[in-house]
N, C-alpha and C. Protein backbone atom coordinates (compact mmCIF):
# COMPACT_ATOMS: atom_id res chain seq x y z
N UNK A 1 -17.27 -17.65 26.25
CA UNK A 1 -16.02 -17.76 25.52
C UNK A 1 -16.24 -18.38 24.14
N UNK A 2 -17.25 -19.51 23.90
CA UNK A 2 -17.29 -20.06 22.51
C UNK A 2 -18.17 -19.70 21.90
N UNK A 3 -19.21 -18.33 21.99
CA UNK A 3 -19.40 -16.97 21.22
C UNK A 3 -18.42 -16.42 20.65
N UNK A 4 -17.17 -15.90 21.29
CA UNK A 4 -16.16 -15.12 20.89
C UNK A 4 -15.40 -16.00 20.35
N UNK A 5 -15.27 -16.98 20.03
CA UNK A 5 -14.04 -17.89 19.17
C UNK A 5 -15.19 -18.08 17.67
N UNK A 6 -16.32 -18.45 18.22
CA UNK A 6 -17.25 -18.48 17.02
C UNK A 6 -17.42 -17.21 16.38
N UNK A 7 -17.72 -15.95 16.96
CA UNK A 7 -17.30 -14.83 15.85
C UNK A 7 -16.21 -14.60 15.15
N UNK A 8 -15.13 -15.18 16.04
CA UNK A 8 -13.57 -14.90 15.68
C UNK A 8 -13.80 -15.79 14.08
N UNK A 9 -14.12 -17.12 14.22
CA UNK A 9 -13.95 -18.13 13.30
C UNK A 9 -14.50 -17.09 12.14
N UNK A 10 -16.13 -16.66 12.29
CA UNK A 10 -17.28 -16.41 11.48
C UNK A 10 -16.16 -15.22 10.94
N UNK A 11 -15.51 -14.56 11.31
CA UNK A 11 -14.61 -13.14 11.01
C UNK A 11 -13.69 -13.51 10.01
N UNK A 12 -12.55 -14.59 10.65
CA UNK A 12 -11.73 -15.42 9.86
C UNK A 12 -12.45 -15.52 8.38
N UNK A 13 -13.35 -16.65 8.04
CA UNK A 13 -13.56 -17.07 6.82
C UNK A 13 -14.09 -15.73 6.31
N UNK A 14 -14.80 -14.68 6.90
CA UNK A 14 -15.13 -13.74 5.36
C UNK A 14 -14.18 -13.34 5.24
N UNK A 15 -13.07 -13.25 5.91
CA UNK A 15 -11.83 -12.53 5.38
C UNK A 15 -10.89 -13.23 4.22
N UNK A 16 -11.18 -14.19 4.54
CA UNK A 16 -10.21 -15.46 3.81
C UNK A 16 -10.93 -15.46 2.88
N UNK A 17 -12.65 -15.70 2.29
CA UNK A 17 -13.31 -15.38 1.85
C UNK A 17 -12.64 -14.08 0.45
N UNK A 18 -12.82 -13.09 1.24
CA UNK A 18 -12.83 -12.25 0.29
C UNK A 18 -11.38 -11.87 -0.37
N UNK A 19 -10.98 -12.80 0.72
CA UNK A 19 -9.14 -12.27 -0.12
C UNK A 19 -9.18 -13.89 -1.08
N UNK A 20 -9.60 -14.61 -0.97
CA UNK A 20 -9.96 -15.88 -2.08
C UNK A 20 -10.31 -14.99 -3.42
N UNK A 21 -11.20 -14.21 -3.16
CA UNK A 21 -12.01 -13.53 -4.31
C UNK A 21 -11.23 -12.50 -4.92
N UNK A 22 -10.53 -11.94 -4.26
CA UNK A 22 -9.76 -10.90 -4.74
C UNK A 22 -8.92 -11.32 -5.44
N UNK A 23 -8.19 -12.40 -5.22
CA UNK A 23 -7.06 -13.38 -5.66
C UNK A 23 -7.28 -14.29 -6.90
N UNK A 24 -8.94 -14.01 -7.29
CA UNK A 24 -9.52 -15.94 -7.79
C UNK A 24 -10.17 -14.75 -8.93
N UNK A 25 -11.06 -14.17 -8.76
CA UNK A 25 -11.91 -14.11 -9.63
C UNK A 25 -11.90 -12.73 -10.40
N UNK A 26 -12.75 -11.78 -9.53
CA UNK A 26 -13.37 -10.58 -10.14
C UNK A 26 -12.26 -9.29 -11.15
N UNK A 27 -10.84 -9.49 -10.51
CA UNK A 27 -10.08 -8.71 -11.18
C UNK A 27 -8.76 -8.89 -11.93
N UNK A 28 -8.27 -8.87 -13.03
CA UNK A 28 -7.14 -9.86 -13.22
C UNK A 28 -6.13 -9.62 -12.10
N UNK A 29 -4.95 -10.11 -12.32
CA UNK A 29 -3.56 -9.90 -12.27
C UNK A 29 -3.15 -8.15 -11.64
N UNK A 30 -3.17 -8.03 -12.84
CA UNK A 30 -2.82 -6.57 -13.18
C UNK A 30 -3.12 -5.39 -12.32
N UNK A 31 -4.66 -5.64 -12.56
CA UNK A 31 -5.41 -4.61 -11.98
C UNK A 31 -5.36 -5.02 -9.80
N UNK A 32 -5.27 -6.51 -10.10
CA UNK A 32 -5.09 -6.16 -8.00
C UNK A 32 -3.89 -5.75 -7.67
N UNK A 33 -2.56 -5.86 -8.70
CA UNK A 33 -1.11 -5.50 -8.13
C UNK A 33 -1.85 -3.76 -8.55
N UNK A 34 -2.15 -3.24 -9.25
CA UNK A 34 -2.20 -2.12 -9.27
C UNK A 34 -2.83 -1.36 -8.20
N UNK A 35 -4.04 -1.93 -8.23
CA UNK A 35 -4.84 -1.30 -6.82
C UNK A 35 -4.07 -1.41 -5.84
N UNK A 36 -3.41 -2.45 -5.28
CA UNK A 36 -2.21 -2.72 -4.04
C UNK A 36 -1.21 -1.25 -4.50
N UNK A 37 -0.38 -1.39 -5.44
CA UNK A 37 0.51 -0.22 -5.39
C UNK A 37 -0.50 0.98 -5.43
N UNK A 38 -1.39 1.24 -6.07
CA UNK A 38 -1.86 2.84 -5.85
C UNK A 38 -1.70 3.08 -4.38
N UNK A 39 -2.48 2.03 -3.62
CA UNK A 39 -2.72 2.24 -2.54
C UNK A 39 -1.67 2.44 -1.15
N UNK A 40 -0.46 1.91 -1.76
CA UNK A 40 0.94 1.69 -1.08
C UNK A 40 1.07 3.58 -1.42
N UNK A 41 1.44 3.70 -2.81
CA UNK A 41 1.61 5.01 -3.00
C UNK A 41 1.05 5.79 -2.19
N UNK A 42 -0.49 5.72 -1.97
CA UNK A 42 -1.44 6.83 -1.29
C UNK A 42 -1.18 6.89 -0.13
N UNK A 43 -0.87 5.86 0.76
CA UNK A 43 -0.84 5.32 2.48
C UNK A 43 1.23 6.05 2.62
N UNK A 44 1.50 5.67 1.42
CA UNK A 44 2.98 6.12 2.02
C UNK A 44 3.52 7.61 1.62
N UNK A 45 2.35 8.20 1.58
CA UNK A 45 2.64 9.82 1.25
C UNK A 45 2.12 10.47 2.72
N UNK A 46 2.51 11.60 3.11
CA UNK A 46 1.90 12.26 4.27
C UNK A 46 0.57 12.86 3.72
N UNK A 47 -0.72 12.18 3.70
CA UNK A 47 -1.90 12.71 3.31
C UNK A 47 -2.44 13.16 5.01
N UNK A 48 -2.01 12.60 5.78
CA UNK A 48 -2.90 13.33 6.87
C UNK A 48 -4.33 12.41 7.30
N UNK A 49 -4.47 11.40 6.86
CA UNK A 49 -5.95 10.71 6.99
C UNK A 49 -6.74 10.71 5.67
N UNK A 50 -6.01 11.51 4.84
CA UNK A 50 -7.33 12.12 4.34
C UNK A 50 -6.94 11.26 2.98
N UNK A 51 -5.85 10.00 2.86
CA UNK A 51 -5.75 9.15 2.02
C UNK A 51 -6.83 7.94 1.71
N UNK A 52 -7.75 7.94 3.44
CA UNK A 52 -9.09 6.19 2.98
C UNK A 52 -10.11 7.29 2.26
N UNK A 53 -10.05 8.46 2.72
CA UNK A 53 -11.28 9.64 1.82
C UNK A 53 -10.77 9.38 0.24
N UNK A 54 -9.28 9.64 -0.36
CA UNK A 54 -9.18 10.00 -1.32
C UNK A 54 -9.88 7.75 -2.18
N UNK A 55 -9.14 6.84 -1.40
CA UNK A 55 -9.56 5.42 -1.48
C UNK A 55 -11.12 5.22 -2.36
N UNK A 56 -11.69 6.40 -1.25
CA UNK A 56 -13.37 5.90 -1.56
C UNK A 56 -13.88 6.67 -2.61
N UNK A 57 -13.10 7.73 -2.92
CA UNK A 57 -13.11 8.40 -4.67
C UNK A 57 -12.86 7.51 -5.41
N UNK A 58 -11.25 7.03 -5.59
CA UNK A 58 -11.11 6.21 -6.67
C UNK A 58 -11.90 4.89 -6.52
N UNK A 59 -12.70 3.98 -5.76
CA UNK A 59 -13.55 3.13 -5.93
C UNK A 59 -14.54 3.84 -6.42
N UNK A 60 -15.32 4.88 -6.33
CA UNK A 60 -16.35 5.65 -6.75
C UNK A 60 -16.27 5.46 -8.39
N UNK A 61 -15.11 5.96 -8.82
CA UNK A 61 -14.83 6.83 -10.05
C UNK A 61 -14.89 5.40 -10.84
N UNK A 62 -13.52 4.42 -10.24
CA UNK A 62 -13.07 3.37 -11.25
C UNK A 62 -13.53 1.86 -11.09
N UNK A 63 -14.44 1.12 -11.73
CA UNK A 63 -14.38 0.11 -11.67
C UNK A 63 -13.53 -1.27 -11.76
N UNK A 64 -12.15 -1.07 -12.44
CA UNK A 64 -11.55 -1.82 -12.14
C UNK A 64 -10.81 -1.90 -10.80
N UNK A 65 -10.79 -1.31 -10.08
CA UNK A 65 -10.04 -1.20 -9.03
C UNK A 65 -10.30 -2.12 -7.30
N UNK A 66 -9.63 -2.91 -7.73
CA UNK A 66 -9.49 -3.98 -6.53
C UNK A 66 -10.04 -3.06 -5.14
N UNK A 67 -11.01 -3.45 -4.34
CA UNK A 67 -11.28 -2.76 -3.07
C UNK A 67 -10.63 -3.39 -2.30
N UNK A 68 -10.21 -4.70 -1.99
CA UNK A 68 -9.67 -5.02 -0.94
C UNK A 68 -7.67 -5.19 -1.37
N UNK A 69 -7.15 -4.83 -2.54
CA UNK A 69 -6.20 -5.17 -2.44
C UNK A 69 -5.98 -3.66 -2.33
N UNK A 70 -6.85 -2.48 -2.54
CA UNK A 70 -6.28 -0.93 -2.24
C UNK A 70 -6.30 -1.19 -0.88
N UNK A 71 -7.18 -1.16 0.00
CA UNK A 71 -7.48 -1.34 1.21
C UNK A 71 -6.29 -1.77 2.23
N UNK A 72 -5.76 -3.16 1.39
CA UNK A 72 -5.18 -3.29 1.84
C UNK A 72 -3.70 -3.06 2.10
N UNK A 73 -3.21 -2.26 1.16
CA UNK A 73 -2.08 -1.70 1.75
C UNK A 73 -2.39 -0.77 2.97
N UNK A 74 -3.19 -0.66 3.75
CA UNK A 74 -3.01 0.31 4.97
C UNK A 74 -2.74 -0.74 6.18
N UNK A 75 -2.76 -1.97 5.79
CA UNK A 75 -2.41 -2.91 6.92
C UNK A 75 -0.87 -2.94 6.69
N UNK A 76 -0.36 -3.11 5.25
CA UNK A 76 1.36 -2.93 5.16
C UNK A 76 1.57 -1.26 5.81
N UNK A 77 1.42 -0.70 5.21
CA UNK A 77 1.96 0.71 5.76
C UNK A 77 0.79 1.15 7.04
N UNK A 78 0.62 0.72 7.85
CA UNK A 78 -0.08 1.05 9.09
C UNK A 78 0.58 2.51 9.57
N UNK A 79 -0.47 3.13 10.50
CA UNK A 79 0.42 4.48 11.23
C UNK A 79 1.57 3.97 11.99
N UNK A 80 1.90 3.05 12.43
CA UNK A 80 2.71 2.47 12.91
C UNK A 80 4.46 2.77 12.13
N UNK A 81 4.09 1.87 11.46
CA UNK A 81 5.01 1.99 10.17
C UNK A 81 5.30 3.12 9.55
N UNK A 82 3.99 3.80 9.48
CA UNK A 82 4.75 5.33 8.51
C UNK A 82 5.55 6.16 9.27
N UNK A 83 5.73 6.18 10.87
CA UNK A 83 6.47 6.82 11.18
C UNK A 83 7.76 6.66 10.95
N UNK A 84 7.99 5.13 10.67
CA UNK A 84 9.43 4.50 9.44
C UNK A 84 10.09 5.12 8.69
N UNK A 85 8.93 5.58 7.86
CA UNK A 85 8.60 6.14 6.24
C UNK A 85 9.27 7.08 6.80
N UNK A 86 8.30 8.06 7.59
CA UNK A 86 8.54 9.23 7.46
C UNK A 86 10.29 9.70 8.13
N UNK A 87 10.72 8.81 9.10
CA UNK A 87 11.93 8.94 9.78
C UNK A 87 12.98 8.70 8.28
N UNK A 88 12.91 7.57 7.53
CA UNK A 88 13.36 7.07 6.26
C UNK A 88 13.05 8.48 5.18
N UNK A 89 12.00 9.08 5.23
CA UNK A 89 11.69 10.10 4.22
C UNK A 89 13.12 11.13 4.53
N UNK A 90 12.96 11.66 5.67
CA UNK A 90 13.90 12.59 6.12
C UNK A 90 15.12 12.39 6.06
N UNK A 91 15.93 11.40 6.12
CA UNK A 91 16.86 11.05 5.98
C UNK A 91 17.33 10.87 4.60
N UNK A 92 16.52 10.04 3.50
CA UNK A 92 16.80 10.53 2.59
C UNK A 92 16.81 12.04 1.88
N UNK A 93 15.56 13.05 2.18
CA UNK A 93 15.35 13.91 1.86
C UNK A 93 16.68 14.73 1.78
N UNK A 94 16.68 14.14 3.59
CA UNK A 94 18.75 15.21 3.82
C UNK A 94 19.92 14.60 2.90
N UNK A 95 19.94 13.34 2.80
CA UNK A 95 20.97 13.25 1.95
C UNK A 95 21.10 13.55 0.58
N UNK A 96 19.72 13.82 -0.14
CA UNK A 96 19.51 14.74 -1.56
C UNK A 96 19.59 16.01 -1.22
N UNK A 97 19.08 16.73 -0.30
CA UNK A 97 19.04 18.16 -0.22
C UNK A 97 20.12 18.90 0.70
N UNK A 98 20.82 18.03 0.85
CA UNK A 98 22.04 18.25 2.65
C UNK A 98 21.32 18.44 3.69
N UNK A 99 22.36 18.22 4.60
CA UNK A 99 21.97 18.45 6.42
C UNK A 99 21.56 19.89 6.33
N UNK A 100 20.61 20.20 7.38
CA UNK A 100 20.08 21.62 7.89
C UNK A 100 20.60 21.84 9.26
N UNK A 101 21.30 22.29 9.69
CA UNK A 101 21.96 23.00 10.58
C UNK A 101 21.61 22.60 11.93
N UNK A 102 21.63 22.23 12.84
CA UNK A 102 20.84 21.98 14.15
C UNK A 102 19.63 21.48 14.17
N UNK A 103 19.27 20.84 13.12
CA UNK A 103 18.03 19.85 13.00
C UNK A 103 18.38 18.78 12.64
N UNK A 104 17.78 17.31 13.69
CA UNK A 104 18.06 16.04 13.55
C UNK A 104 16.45 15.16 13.19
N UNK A 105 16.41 13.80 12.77
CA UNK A 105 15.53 13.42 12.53
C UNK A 105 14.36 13.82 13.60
N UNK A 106 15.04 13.70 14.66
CA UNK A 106 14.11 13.69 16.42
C UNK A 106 13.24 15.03 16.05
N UNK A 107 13.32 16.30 15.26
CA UNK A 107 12.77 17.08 15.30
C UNK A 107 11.86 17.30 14.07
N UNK A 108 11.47 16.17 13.51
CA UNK A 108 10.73 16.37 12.11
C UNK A 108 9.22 16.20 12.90
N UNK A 109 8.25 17.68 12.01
CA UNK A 109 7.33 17.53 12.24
C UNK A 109 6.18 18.64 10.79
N UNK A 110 5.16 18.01 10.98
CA UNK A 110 4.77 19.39 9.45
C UNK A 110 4.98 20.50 10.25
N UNK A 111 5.50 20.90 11.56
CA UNK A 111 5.03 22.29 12.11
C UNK A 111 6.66 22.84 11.98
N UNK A 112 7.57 22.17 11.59
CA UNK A 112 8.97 22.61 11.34
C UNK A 112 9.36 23.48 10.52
N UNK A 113 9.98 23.79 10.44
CA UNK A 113 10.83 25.06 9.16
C UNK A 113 10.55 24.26 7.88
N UNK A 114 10.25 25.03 7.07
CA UNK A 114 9.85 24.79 5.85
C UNK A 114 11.20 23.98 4.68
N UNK A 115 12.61 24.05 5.08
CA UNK A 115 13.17 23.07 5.04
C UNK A 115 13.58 21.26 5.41
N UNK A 116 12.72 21.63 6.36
CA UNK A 116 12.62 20.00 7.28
C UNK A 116 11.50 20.13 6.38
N UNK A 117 10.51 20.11 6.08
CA UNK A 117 9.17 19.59 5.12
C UNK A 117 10.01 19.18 3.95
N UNK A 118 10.33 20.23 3.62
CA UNK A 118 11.23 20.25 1.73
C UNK A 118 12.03 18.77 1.88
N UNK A 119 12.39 18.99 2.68
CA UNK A 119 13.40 17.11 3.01
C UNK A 119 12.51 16.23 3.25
N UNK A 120 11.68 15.91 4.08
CA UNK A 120 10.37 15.44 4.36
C UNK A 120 9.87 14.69 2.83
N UNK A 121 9.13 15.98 2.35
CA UNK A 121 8.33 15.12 1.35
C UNK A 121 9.22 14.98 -0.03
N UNK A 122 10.53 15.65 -0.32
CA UNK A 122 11.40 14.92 -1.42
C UNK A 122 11.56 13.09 -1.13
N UNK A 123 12.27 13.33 0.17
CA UNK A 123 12.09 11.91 0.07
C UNK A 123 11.05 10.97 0.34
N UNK A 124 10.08 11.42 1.30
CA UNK A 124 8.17 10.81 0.95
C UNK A 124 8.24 10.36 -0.09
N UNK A 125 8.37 10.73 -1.24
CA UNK A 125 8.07 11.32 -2.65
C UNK A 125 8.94 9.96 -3.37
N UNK A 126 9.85 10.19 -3.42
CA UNK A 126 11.67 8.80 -3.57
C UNK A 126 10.86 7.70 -2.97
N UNK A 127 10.42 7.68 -1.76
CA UNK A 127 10.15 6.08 -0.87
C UNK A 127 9.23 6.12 -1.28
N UNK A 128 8.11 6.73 -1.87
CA UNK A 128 6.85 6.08 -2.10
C UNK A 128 6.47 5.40 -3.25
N UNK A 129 6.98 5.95 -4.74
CA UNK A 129 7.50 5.50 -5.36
C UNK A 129 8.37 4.49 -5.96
N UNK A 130 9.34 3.93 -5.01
CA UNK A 130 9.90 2.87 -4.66
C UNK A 130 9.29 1.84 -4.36
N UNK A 131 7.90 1.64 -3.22
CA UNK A 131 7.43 1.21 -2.35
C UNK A 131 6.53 0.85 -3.31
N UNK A 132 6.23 1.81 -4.50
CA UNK A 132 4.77 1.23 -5.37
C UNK A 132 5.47 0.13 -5.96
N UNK A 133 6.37 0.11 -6.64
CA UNK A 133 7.04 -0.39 -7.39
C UNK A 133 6.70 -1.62 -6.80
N UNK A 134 7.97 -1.94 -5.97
CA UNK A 134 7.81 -3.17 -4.86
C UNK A 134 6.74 -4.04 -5.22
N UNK A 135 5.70 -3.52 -4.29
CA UNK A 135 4.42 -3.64 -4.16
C UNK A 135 3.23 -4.15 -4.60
N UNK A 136 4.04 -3.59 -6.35
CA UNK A 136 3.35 -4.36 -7.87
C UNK A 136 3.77 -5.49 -8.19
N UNK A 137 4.84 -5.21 -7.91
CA UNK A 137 6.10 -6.67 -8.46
C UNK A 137 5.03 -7.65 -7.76
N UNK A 138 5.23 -7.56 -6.44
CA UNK A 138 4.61 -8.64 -5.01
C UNK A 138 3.15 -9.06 -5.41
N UNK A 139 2.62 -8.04 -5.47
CA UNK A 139 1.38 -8.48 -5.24
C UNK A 139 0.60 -8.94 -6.69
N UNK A 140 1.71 -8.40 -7.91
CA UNK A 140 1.04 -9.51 -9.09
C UNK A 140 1.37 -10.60 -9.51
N UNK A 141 2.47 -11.07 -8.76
CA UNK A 141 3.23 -12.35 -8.72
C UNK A 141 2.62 -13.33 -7.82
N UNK A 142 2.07 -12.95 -6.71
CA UNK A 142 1.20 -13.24 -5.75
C UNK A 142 -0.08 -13.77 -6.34
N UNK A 143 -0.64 -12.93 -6.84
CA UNK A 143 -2.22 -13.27 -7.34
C UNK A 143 -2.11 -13.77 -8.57
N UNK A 144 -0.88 -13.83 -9.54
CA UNK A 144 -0.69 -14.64 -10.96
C UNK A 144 -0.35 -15.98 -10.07
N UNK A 145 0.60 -16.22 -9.13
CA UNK A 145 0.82 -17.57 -8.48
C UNK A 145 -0.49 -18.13 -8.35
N UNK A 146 -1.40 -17.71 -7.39
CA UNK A 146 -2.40 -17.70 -6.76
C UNK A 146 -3.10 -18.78 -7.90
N UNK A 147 -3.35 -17.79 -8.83
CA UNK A 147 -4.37 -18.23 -10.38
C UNK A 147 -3.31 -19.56 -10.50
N UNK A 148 -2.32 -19.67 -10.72
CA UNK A 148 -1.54 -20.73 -11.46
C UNK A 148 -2.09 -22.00 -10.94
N UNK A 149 -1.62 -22.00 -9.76
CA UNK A 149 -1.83 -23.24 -8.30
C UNK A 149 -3.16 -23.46 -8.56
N UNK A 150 -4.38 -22.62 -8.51
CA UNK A 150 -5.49 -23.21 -8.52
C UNK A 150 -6.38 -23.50 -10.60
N UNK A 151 -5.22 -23.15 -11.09
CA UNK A 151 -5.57 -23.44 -12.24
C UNK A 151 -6.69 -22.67 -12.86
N UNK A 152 -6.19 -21.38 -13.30
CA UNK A 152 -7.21 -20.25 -13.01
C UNK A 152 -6.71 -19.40 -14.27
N UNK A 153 -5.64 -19.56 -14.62
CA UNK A 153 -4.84 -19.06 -15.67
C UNK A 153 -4.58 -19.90 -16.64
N UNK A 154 -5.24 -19.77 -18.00
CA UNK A 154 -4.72 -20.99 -18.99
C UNK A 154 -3.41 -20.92 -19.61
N UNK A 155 -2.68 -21.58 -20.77
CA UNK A 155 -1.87 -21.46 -21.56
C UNK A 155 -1.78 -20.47 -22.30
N UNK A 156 -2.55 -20.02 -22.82
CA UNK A 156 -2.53 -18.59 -23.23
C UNK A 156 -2.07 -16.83 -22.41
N UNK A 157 -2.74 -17.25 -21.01
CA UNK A 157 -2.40 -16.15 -20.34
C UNK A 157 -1.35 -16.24 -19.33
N UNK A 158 -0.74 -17.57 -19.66
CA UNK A 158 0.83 -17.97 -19.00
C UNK A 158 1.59 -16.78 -20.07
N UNK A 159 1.27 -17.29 -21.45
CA UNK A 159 2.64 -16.53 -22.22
C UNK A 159 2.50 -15.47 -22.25
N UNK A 160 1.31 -14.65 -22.35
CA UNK A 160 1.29 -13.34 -22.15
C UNK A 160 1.84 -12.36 -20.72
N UNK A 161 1.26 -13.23 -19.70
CA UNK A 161 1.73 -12.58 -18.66
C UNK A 161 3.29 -13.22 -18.31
């Protein structure tokens, strides 16, 4: 048993660890609320899986781009959750595009009539967008706090930011 609390611990601090770092050092402000919203954006669209593939492009391509604050929006929008989204997608979708006739949320699926999609990803599209937004607000207020408290941000980049 105090193997498994000692990995647990050893698990704990790199995590804390690297979200210290994410928060402290390597990327401003800006760029981790951004990586957080891209990544909100990407996780809250119906990509199918194929959103941690598109993840490991844009780390490929861009160096500014926070790895653990993209990353980590898939712990906020988990599969769990997107079925939220997606119940929330549809519902909005219908109230921009109207009700479809004998179709209720209970029946949304990509294998549906090509109007349940059209509602589907209009509003995907509305909530995800929304959700980036959010997301940025949070998470650069978060990591500008972060800098403040530990005195990480001078007088200069108080007034600017």
């Amino acid at each position: 048993m105090g193997g498994v609390r000692e990995r647990l611990r050893s698990l704990r601090e790199r995590v804390r660890s690297e979200l210290v770092d994410a928060l402290a050092k390597k990327h401003t402000p800006r760029q981790v609320a951004g990586s957080f919203a891209l990544g909100v954006f990407i996780t809250a669209l119906p990509t199918l899986g194929t959103g941690l593939l598109l993840f490991l492009v844009i780390i490929a391509l861009f160096a500014s781009v926070s790895k653990l604050a993209l990353f980590a929006s898939v712990i906020v929008l988990n599969p769990v959750a997107k079925w939220g989204v997606y119940g929330a997608s549809f519902w909005l979708g219908s109230e921009i595009l109207g009700p479809i006739e004998g179709v209720g949320w209970r029946d949304v699926s990509l294998s549906a009539a090509p109007d349940v999609v059209a509602r589907l990803l209009v509003g995907n599209l509305i909530l995800a967008v929304v959700l980036t937004v959010v997301a940025y607000v949070a998470a650069y207020r978060l990591t500008a706090a972060y800098r403040r408290r530990n005195g990480q941000i001078g007088y200069i980049e108080r007034l600017i930011e």
